[in-house]
PDB file of N, CA and C in Angstrom:
ATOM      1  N   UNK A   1      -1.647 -18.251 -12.858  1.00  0.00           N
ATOM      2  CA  UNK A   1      -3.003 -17.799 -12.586  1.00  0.00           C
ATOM      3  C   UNK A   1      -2.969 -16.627 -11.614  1.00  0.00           C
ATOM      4  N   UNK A   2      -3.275 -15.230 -11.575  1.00  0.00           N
ATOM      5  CA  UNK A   2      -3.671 -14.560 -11.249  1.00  0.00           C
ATOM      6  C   UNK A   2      -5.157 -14.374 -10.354  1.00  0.00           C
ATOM      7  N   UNK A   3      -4.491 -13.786  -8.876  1.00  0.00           N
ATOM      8  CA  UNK A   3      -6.025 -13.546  -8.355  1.00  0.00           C
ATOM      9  C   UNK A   3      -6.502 -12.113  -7.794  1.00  0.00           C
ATOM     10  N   UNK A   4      -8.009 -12.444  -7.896  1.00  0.00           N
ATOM     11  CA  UNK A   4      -7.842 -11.232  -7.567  1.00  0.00           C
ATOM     12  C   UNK A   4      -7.503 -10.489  -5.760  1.00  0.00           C
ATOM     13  N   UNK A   5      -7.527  -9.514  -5.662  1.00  0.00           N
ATOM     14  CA  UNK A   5      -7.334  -8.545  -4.029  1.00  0.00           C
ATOM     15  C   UNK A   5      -7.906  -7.878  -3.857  1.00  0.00           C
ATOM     16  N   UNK A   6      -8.535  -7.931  -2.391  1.00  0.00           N
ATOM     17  CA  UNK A   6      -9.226  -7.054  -1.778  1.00  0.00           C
ATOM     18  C   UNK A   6      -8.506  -6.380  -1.675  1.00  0.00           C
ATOM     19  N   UNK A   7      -8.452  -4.949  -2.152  1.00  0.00           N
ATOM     20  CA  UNK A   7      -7.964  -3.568  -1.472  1.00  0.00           C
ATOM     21  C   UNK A   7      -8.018  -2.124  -0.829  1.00  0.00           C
ATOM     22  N   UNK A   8      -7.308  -1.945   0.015  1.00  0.00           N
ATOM     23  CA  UNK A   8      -7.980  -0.851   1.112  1.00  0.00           C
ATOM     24  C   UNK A   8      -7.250   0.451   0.812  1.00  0.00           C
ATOM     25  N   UNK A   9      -7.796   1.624   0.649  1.00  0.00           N
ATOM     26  CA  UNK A   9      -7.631   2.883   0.610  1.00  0.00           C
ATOM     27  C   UNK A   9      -6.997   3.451   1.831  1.00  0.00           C
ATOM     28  N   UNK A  10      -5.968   3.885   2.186  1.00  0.00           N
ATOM     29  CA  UNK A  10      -5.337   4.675   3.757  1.00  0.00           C
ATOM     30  C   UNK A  10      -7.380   5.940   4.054  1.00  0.00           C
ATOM     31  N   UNK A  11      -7.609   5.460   5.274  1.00  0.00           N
ATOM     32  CA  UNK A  11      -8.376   6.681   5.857  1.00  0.00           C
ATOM     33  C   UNK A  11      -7.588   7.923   5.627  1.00  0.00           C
ATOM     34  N   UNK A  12      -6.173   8.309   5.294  1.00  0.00           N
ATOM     35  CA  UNK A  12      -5.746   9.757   5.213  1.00  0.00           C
ATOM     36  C   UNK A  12      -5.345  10.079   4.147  1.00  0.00           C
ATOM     37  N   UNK A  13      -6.492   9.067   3.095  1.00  0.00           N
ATOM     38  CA  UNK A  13      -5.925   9.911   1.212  1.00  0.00           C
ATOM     39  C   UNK A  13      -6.556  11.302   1.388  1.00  0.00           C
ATOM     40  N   UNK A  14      -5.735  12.091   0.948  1.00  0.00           N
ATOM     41  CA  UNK A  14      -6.484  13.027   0.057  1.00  0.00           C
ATOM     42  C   UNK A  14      -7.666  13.359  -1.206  1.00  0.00           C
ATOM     43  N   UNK A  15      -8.100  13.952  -1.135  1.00  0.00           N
ATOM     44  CA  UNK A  15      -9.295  13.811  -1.731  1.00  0.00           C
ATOM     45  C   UNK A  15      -9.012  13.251  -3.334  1.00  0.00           C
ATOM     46  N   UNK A  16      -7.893  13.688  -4.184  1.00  0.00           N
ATOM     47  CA  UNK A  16      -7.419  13.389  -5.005  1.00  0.00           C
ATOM     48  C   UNK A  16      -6.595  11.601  -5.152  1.00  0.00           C
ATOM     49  N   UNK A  17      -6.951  11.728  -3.871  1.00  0.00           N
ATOM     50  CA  UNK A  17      -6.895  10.311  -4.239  1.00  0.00           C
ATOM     51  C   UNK A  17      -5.250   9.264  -3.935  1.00  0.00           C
ATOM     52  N   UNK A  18      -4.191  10.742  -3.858  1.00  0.00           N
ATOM     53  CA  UNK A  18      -3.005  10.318  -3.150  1.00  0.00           C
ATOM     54  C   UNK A  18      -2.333   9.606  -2.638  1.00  0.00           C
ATOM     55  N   UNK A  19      -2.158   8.525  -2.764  1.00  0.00           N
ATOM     56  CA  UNK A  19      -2.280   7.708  -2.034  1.00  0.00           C
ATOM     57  C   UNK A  19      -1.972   6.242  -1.920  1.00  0.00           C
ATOM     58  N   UNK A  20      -1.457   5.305  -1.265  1.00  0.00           N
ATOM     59  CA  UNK A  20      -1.244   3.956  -1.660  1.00  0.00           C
ATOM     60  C   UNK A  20      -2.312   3.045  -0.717  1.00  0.00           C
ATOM     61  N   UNK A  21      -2.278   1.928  -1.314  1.00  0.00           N
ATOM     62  CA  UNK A  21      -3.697   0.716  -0.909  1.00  0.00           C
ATOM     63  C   UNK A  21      -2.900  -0.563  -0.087  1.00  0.00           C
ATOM     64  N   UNK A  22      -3.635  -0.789   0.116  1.00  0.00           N
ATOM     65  CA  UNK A  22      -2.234  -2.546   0.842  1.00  0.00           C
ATOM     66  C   UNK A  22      -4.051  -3.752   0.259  1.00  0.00           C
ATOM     67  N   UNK A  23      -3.145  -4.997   0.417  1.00  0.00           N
ATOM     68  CA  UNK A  23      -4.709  -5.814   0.498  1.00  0.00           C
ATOM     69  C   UNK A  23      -4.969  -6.338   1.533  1.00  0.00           C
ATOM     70  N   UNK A  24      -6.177  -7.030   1.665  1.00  0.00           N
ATOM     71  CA  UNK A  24      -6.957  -7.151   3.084  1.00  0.00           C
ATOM     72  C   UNK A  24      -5.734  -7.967   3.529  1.00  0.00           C
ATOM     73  N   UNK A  25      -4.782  -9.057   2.786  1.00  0.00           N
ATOM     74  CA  UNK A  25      -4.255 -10.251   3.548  1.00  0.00           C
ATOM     75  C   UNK A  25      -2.678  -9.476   4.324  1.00  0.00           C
ATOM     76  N   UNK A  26      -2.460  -7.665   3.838  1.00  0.00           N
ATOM     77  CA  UNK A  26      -1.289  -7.458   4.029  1.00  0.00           C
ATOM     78  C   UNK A  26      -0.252  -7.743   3.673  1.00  0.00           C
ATOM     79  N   UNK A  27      -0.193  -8.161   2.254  1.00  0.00           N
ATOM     80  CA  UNK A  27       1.024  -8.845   1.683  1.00  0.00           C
ATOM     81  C   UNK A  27       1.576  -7.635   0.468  1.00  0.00           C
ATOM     82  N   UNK A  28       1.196  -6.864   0.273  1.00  0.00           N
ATOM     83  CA  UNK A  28       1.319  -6.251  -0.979  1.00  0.00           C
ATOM     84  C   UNK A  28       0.528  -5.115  -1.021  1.00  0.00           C
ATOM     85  N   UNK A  29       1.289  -4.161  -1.664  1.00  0.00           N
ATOM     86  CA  UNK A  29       0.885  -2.253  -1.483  1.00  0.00           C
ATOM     87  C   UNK A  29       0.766  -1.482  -3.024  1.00  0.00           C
ATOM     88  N   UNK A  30       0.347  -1.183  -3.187  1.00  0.00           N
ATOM     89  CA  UNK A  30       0.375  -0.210  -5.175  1.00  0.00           C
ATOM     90  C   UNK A  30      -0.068   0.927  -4.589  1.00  0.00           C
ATOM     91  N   UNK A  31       0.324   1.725  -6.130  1.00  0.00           N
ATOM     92  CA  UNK A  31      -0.286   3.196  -6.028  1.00  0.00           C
ATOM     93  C   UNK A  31      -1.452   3.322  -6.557  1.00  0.00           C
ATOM     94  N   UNK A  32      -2.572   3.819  -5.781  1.00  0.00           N
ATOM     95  CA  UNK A  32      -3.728   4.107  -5.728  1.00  0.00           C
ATOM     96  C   UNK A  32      -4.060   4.456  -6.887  1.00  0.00           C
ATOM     97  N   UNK A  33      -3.297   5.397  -7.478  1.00  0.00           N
ATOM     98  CA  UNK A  33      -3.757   6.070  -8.963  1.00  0.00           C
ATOM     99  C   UNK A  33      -3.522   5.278 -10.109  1.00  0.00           C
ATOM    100  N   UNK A  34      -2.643   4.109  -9.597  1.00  0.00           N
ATOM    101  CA  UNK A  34      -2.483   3.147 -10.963  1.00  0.00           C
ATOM    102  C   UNK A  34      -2.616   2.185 -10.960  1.00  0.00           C
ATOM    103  N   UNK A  35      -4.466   1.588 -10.405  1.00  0.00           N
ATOM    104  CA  UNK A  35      -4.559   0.199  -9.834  1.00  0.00           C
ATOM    105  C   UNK A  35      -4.288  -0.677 -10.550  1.00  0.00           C
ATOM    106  N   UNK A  36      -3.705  -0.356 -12.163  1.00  0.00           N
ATOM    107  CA  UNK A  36      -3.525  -1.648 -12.749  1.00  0.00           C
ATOM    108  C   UNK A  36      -2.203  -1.684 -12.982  1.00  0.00           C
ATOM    109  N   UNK A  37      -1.077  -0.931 -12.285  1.00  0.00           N
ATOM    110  CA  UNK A  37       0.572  -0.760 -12.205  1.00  0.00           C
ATOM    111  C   UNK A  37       1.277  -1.764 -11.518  1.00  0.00           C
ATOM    112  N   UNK A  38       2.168  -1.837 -11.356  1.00  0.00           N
ATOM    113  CA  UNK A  38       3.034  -2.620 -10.395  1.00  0.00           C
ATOM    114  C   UNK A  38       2.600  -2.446  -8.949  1.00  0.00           C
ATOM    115  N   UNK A  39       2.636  -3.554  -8.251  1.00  0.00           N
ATOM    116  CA  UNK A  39       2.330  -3.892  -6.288  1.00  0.00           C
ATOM    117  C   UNK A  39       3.956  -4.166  -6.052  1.00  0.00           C
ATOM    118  N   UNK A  40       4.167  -3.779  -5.338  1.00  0.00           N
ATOM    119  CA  UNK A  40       4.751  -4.437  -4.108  1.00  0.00           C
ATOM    120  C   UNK A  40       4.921  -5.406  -3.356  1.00  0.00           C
ATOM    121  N   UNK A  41       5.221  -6.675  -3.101  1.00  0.00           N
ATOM    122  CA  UNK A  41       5.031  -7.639  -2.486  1.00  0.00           C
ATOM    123  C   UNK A  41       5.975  -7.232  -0.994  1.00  0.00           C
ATOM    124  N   UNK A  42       5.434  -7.254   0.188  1.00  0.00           N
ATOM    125  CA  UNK A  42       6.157  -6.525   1.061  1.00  0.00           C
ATOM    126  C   UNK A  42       5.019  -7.621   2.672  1.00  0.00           C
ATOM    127  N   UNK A  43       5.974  -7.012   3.921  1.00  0.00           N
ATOM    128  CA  UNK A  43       5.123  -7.209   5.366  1.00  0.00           C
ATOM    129  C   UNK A  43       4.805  -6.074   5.632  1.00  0.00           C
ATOM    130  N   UNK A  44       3.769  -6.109   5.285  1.00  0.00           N
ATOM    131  CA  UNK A  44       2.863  -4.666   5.589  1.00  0.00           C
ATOM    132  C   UNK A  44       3.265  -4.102   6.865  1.00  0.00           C
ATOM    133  N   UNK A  45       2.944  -4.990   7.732  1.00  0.00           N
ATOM    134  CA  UNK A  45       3.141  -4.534   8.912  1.00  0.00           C
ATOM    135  C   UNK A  45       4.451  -4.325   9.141  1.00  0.00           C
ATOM    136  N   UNK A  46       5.731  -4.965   8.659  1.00  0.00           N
ATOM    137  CA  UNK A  46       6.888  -4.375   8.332  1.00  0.00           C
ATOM    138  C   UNK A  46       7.391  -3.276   8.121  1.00  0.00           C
ATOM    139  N   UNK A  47       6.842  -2.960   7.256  1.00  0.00           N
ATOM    140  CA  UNK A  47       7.000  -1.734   6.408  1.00  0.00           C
ATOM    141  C   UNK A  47       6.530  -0.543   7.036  1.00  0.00           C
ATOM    142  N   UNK A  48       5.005  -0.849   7.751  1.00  0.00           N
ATOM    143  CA  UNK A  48       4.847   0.251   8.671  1.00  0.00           C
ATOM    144  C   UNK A  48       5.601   0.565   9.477  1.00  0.00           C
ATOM    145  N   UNK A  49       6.004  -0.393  10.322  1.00  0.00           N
ATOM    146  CA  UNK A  49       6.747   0.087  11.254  1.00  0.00           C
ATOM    147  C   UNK A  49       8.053   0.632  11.187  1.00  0.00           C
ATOM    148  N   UNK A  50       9.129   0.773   9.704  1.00  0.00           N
ATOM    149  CA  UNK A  50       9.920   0.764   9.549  1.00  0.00           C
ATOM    150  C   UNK A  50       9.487   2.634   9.208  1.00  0.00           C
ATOM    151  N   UNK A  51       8.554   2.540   8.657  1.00  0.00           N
ATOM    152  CA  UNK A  51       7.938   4.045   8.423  1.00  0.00           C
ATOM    153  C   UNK A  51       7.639   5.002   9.808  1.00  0.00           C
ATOM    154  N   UNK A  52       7.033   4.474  10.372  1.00  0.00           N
ATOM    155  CA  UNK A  52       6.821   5.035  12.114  1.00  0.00           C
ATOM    156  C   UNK A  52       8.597   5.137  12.581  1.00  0.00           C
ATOM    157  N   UNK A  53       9.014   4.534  12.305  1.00  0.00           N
ATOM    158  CA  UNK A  53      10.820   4.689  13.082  1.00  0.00           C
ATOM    159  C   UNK A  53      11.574   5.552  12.147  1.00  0.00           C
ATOM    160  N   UNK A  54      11.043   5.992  10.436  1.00  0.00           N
ATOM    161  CA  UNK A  54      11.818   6.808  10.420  1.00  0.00           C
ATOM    162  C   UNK A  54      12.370   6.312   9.316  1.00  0.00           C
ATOM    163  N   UNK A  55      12.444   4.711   8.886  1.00  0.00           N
ATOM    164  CA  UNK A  55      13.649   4.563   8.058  1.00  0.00           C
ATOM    165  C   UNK A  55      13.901   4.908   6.666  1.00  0.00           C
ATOM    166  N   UNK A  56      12.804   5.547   6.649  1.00  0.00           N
ATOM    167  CA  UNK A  56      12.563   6.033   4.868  1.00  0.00           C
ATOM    168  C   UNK A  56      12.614   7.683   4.858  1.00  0.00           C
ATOM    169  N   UNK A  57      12.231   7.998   6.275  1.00  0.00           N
ATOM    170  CA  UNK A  57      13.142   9.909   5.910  1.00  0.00           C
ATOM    171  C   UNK A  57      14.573  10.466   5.285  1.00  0.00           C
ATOM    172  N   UNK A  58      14.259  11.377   4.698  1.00  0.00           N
ATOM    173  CA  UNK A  58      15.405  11.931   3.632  1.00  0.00           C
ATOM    174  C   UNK A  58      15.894  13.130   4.462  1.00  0.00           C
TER     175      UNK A  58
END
């Protein structure tokens, strides 16, 4: 059974829309442009912070 998610838009999409969503509970992230694509199951807050430190720069 499938449910559904509240999901939140980043305040810094671009107008086009750019962008990835997380849901209200923070468990899981998709791409904005393909709300019916594959999520992520992830710690949001994890993940941010792993982003703020850097660990995903190339």
């Amino acid at each position: 059974m499938m449910h559904e998610n509240n999901w939140r838009k980043s305040s810094y999409s671009n107008i086009n829309g750019d962008c990835v969503e997380i849901t209200a509970t923070l468990d899981a992230i998709r791409d904005s442009k393909d709300p019916d694509g594959p999520t992520l199951a992830v710690d949001v807050s994890m993940f941010v912070r792993s982003v703020q430190h850097g660990r995903f720069d190339r």
